[in-house]
C-alpha atoms as a PDB file:
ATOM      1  CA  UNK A   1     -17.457  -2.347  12.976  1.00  0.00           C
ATOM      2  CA  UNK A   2     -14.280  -0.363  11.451  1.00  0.00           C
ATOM      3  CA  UNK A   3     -13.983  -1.286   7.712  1.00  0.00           C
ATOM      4  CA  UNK A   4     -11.593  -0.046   4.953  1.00  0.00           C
ATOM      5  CA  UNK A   5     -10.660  -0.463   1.345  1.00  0.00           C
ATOM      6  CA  UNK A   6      -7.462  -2.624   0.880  1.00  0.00           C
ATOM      7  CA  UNK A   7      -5.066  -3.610  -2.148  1.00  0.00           C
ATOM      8  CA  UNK A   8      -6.084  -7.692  -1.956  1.00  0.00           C
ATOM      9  CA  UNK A   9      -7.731  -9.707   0.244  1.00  0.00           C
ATOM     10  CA  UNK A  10      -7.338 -13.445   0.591  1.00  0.00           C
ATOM     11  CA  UNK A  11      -8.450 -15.718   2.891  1.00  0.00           C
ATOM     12  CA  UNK A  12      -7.270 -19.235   3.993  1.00  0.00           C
ATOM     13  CA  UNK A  13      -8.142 -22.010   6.367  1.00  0.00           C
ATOM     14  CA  UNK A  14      -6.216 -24.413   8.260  1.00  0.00           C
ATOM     15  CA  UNK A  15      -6.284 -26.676  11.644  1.00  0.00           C
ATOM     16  CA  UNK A  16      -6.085 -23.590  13.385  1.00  0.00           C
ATOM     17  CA  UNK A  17      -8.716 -21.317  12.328  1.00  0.00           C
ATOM     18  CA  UNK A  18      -8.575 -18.957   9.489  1.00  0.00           C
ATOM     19  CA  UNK A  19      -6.426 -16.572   8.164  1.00  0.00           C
ATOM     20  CA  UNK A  20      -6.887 -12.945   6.435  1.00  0.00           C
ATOM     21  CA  UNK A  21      -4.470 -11.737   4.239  1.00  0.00           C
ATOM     22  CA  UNK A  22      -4.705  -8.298   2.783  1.00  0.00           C
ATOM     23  CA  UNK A  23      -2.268  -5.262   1.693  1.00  0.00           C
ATOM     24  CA  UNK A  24      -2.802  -2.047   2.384  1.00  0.00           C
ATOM     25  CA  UNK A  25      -0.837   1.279   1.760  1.00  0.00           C
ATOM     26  CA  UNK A  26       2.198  -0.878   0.825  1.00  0.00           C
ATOM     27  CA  UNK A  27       1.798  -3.125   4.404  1.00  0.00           C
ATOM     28  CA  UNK A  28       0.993  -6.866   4.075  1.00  0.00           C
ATOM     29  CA  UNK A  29      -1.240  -7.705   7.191  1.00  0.00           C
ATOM     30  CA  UNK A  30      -1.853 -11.881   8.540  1.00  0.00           C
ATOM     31  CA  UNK A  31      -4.656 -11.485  10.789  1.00  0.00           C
ATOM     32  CA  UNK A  32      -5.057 -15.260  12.491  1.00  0.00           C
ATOM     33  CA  UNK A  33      -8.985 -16.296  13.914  1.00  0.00           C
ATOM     34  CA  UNK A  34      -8.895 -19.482  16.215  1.00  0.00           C
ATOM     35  CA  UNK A  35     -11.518 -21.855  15.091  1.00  0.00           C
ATOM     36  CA  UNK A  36     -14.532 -19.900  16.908  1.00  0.00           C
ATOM     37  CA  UNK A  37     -13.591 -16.671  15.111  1.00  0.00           C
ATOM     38  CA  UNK A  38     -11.874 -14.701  18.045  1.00  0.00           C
ATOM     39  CA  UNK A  39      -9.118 -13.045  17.099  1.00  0.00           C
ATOM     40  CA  UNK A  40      -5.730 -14.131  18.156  1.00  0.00           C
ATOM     41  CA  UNK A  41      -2.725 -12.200  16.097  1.00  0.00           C
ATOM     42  CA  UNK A  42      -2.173  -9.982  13.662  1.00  0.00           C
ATOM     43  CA  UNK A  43       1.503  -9.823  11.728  1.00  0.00           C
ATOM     44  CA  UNK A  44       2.407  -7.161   9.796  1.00  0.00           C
ATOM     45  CA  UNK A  45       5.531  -6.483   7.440  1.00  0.00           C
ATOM     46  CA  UNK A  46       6.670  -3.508   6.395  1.00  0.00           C
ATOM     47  CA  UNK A  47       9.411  -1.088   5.853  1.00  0.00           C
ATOM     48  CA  UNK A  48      11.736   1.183   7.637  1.00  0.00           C
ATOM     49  CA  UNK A  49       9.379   3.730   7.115  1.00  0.00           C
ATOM     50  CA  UNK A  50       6.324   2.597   8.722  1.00  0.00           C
ATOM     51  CA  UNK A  51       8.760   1.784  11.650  1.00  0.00           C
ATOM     52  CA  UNK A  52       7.668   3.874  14.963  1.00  0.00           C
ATOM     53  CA  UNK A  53      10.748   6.790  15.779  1.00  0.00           C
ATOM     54  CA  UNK A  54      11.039   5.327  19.031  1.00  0.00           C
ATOM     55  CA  UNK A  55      11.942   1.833  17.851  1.00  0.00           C
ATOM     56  CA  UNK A  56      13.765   2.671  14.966  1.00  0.00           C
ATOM     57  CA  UNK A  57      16.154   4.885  16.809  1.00  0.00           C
ATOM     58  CA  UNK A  58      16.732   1.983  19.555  1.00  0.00           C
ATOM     59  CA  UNK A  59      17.689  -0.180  16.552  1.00  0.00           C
ATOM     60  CA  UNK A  60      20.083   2.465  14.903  1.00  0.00           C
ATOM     61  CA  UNK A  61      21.360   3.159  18.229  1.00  0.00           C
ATOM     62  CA  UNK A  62      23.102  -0.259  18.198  1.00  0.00           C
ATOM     63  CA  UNK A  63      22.826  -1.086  14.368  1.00  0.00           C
ATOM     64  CA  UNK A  64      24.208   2.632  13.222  1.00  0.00           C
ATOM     65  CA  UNK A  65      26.094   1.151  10.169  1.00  0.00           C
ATOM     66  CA  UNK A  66      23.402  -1.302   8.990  1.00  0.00           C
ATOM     67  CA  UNK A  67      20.414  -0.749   6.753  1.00  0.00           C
ATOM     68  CA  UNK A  68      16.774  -1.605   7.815  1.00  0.00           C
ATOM     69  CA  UNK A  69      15.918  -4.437   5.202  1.00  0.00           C
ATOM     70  CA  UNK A  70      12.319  -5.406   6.735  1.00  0.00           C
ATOM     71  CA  UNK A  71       9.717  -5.154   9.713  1.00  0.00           C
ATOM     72  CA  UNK A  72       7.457  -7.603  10.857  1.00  0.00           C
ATOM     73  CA  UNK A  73       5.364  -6.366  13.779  1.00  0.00           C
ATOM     74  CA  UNK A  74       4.223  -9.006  15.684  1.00  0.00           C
ATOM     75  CA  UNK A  75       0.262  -8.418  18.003  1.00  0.00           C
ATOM     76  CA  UNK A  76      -0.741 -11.116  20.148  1.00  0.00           C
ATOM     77  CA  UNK A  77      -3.053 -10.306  22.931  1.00  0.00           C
ATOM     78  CA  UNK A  78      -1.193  -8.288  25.480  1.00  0.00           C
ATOM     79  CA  UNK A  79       2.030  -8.091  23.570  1.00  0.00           C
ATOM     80  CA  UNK A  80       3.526  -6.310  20.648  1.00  0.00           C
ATOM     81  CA  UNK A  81       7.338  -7.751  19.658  1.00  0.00           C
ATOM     82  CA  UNK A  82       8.908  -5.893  16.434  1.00  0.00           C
ATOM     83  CA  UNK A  83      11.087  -8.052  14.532  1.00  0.00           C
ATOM     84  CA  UNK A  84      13.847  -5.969  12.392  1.00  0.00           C
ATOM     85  CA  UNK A  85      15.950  -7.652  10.018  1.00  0.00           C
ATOM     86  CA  UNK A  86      19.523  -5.256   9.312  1.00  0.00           C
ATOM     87  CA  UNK A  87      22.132  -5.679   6.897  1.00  0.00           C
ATOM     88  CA  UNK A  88      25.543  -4.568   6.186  1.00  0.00           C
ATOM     89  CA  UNK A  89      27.848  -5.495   3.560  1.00  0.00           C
ATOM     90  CA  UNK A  90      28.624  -8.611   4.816  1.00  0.00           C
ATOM     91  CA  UNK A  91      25.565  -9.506   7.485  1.00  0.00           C
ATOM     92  CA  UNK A  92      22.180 -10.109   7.942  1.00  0.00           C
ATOM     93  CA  UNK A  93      21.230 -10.098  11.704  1.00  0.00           C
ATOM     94  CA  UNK A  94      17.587  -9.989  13.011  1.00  0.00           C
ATOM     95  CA  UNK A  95      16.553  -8.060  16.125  1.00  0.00           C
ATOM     96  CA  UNK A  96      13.603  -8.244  18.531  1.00  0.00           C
ATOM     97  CA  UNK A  97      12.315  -5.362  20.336  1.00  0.00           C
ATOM     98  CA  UNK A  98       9.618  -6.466  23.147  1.00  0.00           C
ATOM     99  CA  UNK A  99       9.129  -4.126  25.884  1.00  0.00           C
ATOM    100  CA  UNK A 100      12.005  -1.848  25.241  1.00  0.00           C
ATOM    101  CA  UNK A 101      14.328  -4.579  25.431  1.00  0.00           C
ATOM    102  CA  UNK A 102      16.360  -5.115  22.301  1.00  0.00           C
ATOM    103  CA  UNK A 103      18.017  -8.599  21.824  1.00  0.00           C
ATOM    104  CA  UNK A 104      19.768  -9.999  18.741  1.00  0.00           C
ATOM    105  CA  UNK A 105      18.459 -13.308  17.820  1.00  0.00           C
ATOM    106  CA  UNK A 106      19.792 -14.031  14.371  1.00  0.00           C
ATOM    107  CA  UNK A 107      23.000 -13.690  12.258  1.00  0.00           C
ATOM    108  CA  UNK A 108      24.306 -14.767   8.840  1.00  0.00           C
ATOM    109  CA  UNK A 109      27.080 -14.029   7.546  1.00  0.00           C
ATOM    110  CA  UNK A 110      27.426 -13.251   3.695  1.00  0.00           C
ATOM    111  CA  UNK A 111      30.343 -14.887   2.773  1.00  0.00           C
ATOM    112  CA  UNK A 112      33.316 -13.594   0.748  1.00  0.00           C
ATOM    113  CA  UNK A 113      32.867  -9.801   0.011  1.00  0.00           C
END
């Protein structure tokens, strides 16, 4: 059994299951249990930094001119889907990255700058 020290630690319950809650080295973790106690996802959020080369240059590739606001990394069993959100001056888009494939799926626009 892998343990380790963390910042805080909360847990919740709900119809689902339950849910841990912790932060460590500056990364909040989710970590979802179905009602038996199984696993079933873990979300983490994070920031640019803690953002693995390969899909942070796929994002700047694209995004060049745009900062890296926030990461939420997304495990489910079999799957890993990294949800960036970017900003410029006047946008706030959010990206998925599954299996290499990049695909915008939200924008807002600022307003008047």
């Amino acid at each position: 059994m892998k343990t380790f020290a963390v910042d805080t630690e909360e847990w919740s319950n709900s119809s689902y299951g339950s849910r841990a809650t912790f932060r460590k080295d500056g990364v909040t973790h989710l970590v979802d249990y179905n009602k038996k106690g199984k696993w079933s996802s873990t979300l983490r959020i994070y920031g640019e930094k803690n953002l693995p080369k390969d899909v942070r240059s796929q994002v700047r590739s694209v995004y060049y001119d745009y900062s890296i606001v926030t990461v939420s990394e997304l495990t489910v069993p079999q799957h890993l889907i990294y949800f960036v959100k970017v900003e410029n001056e006047t946008t706030l888009k959010t990206v998925r990255i599954a299996n290499g494939e990049m695909e915008q799926i939200q924008e807002f626009n600022r307003g008047d700058k």
